[in-house]
C-alpha atoms as a PDB file:
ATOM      1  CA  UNK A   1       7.180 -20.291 -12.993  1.00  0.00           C
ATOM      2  CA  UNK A   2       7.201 -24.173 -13.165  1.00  0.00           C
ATOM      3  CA  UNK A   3       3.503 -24.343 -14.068  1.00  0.00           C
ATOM      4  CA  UNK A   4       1.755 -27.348 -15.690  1.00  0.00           C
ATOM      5  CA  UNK A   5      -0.703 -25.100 -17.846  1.00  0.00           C
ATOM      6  CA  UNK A   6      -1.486 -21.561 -18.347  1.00  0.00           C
ATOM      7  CA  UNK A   7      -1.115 -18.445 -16.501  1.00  0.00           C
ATOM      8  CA  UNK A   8      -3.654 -15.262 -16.950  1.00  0.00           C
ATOM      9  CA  UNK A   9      -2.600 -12.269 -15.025  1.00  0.00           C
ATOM     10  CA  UNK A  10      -5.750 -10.499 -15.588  1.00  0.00           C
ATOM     11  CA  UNK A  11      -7.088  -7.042 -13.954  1.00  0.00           C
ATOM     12  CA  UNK A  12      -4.249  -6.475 -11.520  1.00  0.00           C
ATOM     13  CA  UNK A  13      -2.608  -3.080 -10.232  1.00  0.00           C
ATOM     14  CA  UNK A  14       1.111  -3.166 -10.169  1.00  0.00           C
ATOM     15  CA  UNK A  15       3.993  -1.424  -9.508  1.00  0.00           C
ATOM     16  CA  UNK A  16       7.537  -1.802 -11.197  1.00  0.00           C
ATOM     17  CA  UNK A  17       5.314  -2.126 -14.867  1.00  0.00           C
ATOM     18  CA  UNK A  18       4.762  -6.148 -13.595  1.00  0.00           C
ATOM     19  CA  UNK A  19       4.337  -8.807 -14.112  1.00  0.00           C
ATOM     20  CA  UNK A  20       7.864 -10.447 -15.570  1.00  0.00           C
ATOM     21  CA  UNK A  21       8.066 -13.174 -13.958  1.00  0.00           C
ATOM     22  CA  UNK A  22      10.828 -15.284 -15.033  1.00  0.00           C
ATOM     23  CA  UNK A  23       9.251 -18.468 -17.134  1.00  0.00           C
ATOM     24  CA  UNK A  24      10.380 -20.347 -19.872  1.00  0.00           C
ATOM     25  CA  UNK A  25       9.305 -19.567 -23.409  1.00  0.00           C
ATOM     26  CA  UNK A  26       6.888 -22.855 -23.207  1.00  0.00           C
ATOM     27  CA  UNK A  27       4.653 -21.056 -20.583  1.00  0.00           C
ATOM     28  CA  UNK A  28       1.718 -19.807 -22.026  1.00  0.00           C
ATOM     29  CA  UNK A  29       1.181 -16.427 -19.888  1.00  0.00           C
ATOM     30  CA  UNK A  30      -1.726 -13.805 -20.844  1.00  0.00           C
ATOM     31  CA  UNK A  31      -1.422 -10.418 -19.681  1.00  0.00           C
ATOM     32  CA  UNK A  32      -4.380  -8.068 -19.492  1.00  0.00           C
ATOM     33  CA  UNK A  33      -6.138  -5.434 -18.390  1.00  0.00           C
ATOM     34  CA  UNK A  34      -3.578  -4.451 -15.386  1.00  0.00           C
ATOM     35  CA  UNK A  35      -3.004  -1.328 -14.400  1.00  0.00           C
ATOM     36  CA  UNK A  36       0.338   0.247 -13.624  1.00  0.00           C
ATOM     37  CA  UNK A  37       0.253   2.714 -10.148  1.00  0.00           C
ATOM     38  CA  UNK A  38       2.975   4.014  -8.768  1.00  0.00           C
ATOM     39  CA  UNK A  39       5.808   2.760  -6.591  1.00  0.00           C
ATOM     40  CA  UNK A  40       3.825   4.442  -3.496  1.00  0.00           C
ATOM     41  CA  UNK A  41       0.513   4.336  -4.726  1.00  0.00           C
ATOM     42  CA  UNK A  42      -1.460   7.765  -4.243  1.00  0.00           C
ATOM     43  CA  UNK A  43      -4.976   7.154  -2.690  1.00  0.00           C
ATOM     44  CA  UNK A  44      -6.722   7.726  -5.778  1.00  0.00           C
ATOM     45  CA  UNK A  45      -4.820   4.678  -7.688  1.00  0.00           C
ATOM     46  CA  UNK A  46      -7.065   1.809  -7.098  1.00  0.00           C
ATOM     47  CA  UNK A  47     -10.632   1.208  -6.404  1.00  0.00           C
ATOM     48  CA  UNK A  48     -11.462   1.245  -2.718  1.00  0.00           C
ATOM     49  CA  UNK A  49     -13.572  -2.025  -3.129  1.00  0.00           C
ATOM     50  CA  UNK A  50     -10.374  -3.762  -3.960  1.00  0.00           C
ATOM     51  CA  UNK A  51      -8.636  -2.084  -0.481  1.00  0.00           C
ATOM     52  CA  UNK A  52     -11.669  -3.064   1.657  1.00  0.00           C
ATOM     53  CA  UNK A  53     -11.576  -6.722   0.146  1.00  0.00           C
ATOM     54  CA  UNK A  54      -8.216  -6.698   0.909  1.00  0.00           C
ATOM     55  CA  UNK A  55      -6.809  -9.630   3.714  1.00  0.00           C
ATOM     56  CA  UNK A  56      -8.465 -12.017   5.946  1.00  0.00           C
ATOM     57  CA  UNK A  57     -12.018 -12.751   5.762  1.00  0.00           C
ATOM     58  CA  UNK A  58     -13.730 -11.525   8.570  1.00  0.00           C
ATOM     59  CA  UNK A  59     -14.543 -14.731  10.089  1.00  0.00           C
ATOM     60  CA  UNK A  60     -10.519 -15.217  10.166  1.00  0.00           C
ATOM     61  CA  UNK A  61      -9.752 -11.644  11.184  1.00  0.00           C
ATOM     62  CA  UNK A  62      -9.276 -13.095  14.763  1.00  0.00           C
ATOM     63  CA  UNK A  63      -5.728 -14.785  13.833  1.00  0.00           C
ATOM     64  CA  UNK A  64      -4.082 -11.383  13.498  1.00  0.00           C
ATOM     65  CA  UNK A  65      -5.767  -8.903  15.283  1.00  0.00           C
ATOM     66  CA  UNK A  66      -4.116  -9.739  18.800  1.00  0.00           C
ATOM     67  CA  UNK A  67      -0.320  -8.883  16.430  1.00  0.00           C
ATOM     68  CA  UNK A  68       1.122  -5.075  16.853  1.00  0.00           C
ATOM     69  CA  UNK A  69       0.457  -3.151  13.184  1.00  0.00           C
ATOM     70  CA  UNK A  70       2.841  -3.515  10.667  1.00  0.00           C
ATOM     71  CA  UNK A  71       3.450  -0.299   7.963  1.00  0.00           C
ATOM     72  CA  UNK A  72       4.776  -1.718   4.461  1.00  0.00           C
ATOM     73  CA  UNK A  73       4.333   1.101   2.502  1.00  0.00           C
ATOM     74  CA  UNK A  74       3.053   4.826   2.396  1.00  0.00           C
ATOM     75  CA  UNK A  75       2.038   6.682  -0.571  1.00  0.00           C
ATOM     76  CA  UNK A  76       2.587   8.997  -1.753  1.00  0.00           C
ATOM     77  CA  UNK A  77       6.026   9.161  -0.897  1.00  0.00           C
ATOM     78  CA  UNK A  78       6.159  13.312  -0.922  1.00  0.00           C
ATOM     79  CA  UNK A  79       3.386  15.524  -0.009  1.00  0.00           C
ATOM     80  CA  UNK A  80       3.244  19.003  -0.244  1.00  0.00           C
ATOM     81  CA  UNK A  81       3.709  21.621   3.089  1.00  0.00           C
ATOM     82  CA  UNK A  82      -0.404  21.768   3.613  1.00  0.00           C
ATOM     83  CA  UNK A  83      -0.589  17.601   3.874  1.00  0.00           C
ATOM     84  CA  UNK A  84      -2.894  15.482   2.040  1.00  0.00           C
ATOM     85  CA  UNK A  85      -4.476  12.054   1.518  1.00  0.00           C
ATOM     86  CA  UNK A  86      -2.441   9.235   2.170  1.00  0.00           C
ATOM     87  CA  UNK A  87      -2.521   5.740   1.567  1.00  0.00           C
ATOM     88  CA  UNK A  88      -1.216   3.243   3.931  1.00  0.00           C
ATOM     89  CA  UNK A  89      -1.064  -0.557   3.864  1.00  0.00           C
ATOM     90  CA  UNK A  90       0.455  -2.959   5.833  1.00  0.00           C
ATOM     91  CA  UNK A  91      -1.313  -5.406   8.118  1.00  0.00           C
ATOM     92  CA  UNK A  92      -3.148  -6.003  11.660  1.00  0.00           C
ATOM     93  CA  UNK A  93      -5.582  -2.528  11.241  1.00  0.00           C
ATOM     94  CA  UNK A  94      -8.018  -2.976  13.182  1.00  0.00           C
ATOM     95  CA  UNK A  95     -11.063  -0.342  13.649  1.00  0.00           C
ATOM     96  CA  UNK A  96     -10.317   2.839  15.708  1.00  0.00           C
ATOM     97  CA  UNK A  97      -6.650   2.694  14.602  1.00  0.00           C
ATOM     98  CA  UNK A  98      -4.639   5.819  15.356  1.00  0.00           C
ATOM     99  CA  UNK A  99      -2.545   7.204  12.688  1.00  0.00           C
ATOM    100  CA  UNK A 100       0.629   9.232  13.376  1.00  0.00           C
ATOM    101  CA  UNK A 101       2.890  11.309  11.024  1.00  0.00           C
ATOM    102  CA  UNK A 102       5.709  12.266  12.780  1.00  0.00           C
ATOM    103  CA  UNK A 103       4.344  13.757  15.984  1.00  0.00           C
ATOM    104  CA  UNK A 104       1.051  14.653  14.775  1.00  0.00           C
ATOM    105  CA  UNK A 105      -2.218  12.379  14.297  1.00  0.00           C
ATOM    106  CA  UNK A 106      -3.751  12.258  11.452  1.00  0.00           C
ATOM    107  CA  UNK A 107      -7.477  12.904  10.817  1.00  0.00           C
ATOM    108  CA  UNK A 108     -10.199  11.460   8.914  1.00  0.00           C
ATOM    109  CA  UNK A 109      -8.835   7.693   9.533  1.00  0.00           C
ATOM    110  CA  UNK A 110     -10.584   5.415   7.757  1.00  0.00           C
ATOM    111  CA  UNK A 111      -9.386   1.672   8.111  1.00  0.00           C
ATOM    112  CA  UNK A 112     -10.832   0.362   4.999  1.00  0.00           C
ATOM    113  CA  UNK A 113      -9.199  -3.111   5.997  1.00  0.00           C
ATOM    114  CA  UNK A 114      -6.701  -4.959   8.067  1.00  0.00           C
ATOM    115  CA  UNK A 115      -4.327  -3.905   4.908  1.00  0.00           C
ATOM    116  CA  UNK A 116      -5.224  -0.298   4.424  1.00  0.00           C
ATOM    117  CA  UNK A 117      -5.912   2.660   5.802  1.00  0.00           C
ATOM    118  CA  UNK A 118      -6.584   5.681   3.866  1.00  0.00           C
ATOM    119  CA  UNK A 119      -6.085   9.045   6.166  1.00  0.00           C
ATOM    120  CA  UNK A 120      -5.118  12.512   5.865  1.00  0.00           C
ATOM    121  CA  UNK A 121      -1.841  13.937   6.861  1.00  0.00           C
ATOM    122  CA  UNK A 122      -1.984  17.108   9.317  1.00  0.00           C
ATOM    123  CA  UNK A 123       0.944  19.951   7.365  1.00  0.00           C
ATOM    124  CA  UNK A 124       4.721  19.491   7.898  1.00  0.00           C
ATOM    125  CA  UNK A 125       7.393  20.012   6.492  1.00  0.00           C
ATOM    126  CA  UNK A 126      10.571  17.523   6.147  1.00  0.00           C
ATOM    127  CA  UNK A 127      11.016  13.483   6.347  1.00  0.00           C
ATOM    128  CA  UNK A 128       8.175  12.176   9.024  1.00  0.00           C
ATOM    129  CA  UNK A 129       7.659   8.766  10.063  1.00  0.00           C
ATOM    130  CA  UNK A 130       4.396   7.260   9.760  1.00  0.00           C
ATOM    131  CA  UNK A 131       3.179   4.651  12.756  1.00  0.00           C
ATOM    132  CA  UNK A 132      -0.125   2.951  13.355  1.00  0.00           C
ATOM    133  CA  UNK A 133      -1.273   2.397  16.738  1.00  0.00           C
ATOM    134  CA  UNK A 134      -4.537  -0.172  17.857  1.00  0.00           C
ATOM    135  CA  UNK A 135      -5.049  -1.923  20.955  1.00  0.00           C
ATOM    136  CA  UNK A 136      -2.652  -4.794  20.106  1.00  0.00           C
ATOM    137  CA  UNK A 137       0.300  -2.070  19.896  1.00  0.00           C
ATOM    138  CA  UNK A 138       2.263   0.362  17.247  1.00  0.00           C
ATOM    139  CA  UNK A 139       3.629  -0.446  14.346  1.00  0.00           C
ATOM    140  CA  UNK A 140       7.396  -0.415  14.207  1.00  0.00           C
ATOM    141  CA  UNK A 141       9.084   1.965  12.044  1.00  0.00           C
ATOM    142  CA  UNK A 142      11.154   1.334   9.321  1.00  0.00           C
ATOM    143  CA  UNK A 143      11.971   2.734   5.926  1.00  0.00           C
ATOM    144  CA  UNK A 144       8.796   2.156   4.106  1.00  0.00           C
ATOM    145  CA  UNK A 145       6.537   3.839   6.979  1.00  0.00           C
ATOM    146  CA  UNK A 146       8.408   7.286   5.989  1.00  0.00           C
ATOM    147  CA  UNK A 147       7.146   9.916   4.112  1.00  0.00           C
ATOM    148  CA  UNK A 148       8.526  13.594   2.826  1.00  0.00           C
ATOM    149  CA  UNK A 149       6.644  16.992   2.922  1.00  0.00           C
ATOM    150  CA  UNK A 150       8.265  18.920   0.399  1.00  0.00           C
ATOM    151  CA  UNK A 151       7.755  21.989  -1.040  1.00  0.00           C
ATOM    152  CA  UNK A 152       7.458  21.050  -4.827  1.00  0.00           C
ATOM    153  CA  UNK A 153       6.532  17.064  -4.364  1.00  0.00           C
ATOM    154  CA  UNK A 154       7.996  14.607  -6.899  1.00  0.00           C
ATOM    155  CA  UNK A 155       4.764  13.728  -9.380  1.00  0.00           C
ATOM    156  CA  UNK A 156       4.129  10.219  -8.847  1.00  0.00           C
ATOM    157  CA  UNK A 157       5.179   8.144 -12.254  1.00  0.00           C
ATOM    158  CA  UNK A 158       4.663   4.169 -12.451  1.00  0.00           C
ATOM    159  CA  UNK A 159       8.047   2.698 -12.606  1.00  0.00           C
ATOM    160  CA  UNK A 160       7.997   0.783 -16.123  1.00  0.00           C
ATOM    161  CA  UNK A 161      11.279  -1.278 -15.157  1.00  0.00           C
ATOM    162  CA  UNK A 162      11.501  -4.913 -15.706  1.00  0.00           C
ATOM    163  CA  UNK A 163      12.294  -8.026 -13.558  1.00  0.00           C
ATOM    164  CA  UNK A 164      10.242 -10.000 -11.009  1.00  0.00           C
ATOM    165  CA  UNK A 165       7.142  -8.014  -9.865  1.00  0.00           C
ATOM    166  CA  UNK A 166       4.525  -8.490  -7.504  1.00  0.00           C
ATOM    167  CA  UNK A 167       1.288  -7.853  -7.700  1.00  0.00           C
ATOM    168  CA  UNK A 168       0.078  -5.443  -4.876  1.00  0.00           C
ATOM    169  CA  UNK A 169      -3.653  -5.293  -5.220  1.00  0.00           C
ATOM    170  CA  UNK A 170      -5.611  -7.629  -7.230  1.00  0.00           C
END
């Protein structure tokens, strides 16, 4: 935060109660407008506009589409027994994706960019890992493409902690 001028974090979603970033008394930083969502953001967070404005311009979308899917995050991170909406975002989704949650697909994919996919989880019950498949490959799994049915799922709260934050959608 070695800035020569000021800083306006304006209309932003975040998660971890951001931004703090760590400047010195002499910045002059403006904070406004942003809304806090939840560590895994539920589907109904954030405008979709802002998900399907999300990445690479489409005259640039050729530069990643030939990379296997990534999964950085699933949200929520508990659904109840029946399933549910999901949101998913990561990178390299490319139209036609297949979604998998544990070892069922998902239906009612809808890519809304090469950062998010919004889809609906088939019921389970347990942890279940989350993988995105297009033509260039599947997405690796790792701990933040996992998700929990649960009977009773954890109500999703915006974490109001401080440090450095990122902004995830803006």
């Amino acid at each position: 935060c070695h800035t020569v001028g000021h800083i306006r974090i304006y209309n932003n979603y975040f998660s971890q109660g951001g931004p703090a970033y760590p400047c010195f008394p002499y910045v002059d930083m403006v904070k406004e407008k942003n809304t806090s969502v939840c560590q895994d953001p539920m589907p109904s967070e954030a405008p979709i506009a802002i998900m399907q404005g999300a990445g690479l311009e489409p005259a640039w979308r050729g530069l990643v589409d030939g990379y296997r899917p990534a999964v950085f995050l699933v949200g929520p991170a508990e659904l109840p027994l029946s399933g549910g909406r999901v949101l998913i975002s990561g990178r390299g989704f490319t139209p036609g994706a297949v979604v998998r949650i544990g070892d069922r697909t998902a239906s009612k994919v809808q890519v809304l960019s090469a950062d998010y996919i919004l889809a609906v989880a088939p019921a389970g019950s347990g942890p279940a890992t989350v993988t995105v498949r297009t033509p260039a490959g599947t997405s690796h799994v790792n701990s933040y493409s996992r998700l929990t049915y649960a009977k009773n799922p954890s109500p999703c709260q915006a974490s109001m902690g401080t440090g450095t934050t990122t902004a995830i959608l803006s």
